[in-house]
Protein backbone atom coordinates (compact mmCIF):
# COMPACT_ATOMS: atom_id res chain seq x y z
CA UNK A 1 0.00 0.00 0.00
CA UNK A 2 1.19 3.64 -1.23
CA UNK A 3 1.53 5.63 2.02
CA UNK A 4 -0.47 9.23 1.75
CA UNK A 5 1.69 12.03 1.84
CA UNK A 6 0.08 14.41 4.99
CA UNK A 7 1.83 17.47 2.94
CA UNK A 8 -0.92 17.87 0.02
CA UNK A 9 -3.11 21.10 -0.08
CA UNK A 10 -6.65 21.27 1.33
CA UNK A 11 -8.83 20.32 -1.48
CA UNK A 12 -11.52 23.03 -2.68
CA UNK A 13 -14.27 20.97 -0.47
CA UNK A 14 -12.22 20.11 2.37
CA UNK A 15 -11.94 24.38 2.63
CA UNK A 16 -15.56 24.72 2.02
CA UNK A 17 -16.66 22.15 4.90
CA UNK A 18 -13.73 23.81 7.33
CA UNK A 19 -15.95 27.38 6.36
CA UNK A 20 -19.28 25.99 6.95
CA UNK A 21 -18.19 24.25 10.51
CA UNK A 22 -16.21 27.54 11.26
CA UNK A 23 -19.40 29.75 10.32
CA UNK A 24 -22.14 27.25 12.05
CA UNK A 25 -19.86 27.98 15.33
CA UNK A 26 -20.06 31.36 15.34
CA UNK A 27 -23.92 30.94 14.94
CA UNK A 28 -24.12 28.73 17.91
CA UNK A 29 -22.34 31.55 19.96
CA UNK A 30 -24.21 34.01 18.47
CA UNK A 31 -27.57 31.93 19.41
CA UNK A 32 -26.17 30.75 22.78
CA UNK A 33 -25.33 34.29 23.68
CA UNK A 34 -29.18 35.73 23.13
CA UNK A 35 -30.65 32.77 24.48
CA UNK A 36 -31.54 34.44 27.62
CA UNK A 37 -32.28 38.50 26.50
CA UNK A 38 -34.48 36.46 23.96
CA UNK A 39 -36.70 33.78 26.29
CA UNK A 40 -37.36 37.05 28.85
CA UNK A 41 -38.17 39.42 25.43
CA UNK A 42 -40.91 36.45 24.40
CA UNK A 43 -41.59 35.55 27.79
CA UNK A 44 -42.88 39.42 28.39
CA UNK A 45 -45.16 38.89 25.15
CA UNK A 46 -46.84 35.59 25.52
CA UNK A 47 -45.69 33.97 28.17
CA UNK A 48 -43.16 31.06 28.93
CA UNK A 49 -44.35 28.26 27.93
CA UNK A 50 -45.53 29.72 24.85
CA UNK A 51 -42.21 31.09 24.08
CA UNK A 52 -40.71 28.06 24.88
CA UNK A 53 -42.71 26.16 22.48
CA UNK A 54 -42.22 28.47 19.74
CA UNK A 55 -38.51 28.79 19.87
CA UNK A 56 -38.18 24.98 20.22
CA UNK A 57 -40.56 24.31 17.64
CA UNK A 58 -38.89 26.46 15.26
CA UNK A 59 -35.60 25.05 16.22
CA UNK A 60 -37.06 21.55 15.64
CA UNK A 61 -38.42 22.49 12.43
CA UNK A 62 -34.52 23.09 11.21
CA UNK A 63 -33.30 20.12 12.71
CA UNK A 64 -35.60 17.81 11.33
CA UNK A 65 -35.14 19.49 8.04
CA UNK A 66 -31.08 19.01 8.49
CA UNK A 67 -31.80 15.69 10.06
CA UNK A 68 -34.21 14.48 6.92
CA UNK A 69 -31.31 15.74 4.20
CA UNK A 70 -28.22 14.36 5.39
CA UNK A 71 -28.97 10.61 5.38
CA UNK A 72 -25.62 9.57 7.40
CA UNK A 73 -26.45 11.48 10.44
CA UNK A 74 -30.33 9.96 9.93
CA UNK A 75 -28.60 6.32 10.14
CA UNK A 76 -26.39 7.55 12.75
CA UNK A 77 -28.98 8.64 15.39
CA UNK A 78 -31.61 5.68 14.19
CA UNK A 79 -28.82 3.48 16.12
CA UNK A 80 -28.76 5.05 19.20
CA UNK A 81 -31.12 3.67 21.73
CA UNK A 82 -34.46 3.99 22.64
CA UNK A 83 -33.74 4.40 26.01
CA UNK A 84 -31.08 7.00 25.61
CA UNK A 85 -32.98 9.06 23.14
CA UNK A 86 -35.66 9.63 25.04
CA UNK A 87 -34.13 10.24 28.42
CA UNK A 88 -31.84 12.75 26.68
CA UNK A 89 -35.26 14.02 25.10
CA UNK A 90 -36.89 14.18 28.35
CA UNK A 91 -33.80 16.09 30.07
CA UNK A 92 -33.63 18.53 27.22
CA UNK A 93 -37.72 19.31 27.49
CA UNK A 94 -37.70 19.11 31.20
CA UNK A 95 -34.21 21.61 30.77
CA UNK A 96 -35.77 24.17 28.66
CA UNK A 97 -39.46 24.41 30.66
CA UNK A 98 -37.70 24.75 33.67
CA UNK A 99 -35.48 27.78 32.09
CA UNK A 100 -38.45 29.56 30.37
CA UNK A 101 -40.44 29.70 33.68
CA UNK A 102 -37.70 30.68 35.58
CA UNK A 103 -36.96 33.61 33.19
CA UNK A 104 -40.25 34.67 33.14
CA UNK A 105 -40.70 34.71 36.98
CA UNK A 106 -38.19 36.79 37.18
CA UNK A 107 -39.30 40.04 38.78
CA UNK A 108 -37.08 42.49 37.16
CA UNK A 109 -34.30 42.17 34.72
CA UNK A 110 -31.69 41.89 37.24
CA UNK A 111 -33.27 38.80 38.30
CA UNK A 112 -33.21 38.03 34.94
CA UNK A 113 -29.59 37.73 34.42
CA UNK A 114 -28.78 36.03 37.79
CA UNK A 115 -31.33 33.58 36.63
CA UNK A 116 -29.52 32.98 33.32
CA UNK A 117 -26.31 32.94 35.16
CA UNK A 118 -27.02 30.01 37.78
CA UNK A 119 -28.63 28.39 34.87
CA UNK A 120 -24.94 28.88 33.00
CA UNK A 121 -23.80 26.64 36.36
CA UNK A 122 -24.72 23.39 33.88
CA UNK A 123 -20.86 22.92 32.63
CA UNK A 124 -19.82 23.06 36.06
CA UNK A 125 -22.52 20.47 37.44
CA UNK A 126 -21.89 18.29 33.94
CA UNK A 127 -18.25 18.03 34.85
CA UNK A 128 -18.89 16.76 38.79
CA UNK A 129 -21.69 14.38 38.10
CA UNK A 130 -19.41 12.91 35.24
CA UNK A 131 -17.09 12.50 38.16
CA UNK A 132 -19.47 10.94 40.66
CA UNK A 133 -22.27 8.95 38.35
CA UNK A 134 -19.78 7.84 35.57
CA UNK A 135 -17.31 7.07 38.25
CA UNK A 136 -14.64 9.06 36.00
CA UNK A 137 -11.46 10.16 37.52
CA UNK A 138 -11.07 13.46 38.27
CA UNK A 139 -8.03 15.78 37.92
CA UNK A 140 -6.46 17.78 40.82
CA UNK A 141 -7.62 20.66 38.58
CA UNK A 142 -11.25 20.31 39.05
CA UNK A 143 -11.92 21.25 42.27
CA UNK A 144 -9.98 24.94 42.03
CA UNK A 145 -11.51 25.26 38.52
CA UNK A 146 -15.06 24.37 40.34
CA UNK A 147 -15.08 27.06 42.93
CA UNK A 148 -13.25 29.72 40.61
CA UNK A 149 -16.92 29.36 38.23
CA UNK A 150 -19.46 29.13 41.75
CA UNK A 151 -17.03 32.34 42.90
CA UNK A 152 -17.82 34.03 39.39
CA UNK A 153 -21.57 33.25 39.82
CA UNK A 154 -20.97 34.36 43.48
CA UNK A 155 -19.50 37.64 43.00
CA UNK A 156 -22.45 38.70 40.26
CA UNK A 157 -25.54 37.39 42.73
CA UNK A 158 -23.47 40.06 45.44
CA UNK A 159 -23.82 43.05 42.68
CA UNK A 160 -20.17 44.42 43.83
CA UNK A 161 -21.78 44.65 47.13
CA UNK A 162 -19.51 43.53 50.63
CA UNK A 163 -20.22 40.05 51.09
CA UNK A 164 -23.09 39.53 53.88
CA UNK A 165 -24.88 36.75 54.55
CA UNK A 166 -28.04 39.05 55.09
CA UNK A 167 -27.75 40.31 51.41
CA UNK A 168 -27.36 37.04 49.89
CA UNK A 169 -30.43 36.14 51.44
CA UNK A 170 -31.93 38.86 50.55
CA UNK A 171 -30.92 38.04 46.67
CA UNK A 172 -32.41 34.77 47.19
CA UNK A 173 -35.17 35.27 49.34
CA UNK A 174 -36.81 37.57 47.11
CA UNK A 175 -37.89 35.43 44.65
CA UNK A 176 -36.94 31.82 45.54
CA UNK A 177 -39.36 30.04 42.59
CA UNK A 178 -37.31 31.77 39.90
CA UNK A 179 -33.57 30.81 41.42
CA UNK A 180 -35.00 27.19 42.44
CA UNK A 181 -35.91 26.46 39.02
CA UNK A 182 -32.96 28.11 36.98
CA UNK A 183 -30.69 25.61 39.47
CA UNK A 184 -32.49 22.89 38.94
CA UNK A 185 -32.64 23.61 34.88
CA UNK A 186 -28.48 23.76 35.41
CA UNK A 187 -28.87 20.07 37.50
CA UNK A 188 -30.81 19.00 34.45
């Protein structure tokens, strides 16, 4: 067998699918990073579960149209199983409900964005229940790296304020329903 040499160009296609998967990241941050502004916006207008159901059903709409054209990825998910697809599914719904309402019981839109930010707690949570459900070993890294993001979401919920347990509360207190349900969206 002729070995390949590494050293060729990029072909014409190989440089078109690197500038589709570069572009289709920067629309994921793009989306990611209105996610929240946008579910309080449509929250305001008709409610969460309404606005929940229409941004989900429109982004379902484009997956299943993506989903329906590119017949490897069809055969590729079709092999997954049953159980995993819909516990995932159920997750995912149970994920976004739970963020929606949380968003729109906010009370102002400083609640809003504390709301969004313990619900931006999920990579943090995904990483330690990896650790402790998939019994995966952890790195000596994780813990520091753990309380550096709860010190980030910490600092925030304080508003630049001196730390006091009486303000926390306060935070907290004020609308418990809203923070319960953004944390438990994050544990989802």
């Amino acid at each position: 067998m002729a070995k390949q040499d590494t050293n060729l160009p990029p072909t014409p296609k190989t440089i078109e699918r690197s500038y589709l998967a570069t572009m289709g990241g920067f629309g994921a941050i793009l989306l990611w990073s209105t996610t929240i502004g946008l579910a309080r916006s449509l929250s305001e207008q008709v409610g969460s579960l309404h606005a929940a159901a229409a941004v989900y059903g429109i982004g379902g709409l484009v997956g299943l149209v993506s989903f329906l054209r590119i017949g490897r990825r069809r055969q590729h998910i079709l092999h997954l199983p049953i159980k995993y697809l819909l516990g995932c599914g159920a997750l995912f719904v149970g994920y976004m409900l739970l963020l929606f309402l949380a968003i729109g019981q906010a009370e102002n839109r400083e609640q809003v964005l504390e709301v969004g930010l313990l619900n931006y707690l999920w990579p943090v949570l995904t990483l330690l229940l990896s650790v402790v459900l998939l019994g995966k070993k952890a790195n000596w890294l994780l813990l520091p790296g753990t309380l550096l993001a709860l010190a980030g979401v910490f600092v925030v919920l304080m508003h630049g304020e001196t730390f006091s347990c009486h303000v926390l509360a306060h935070h907290l207190v004020s609308n418990p329903g809203a923070y319960a349900l953004a944390l438990v969206a994050a544990v989802f």
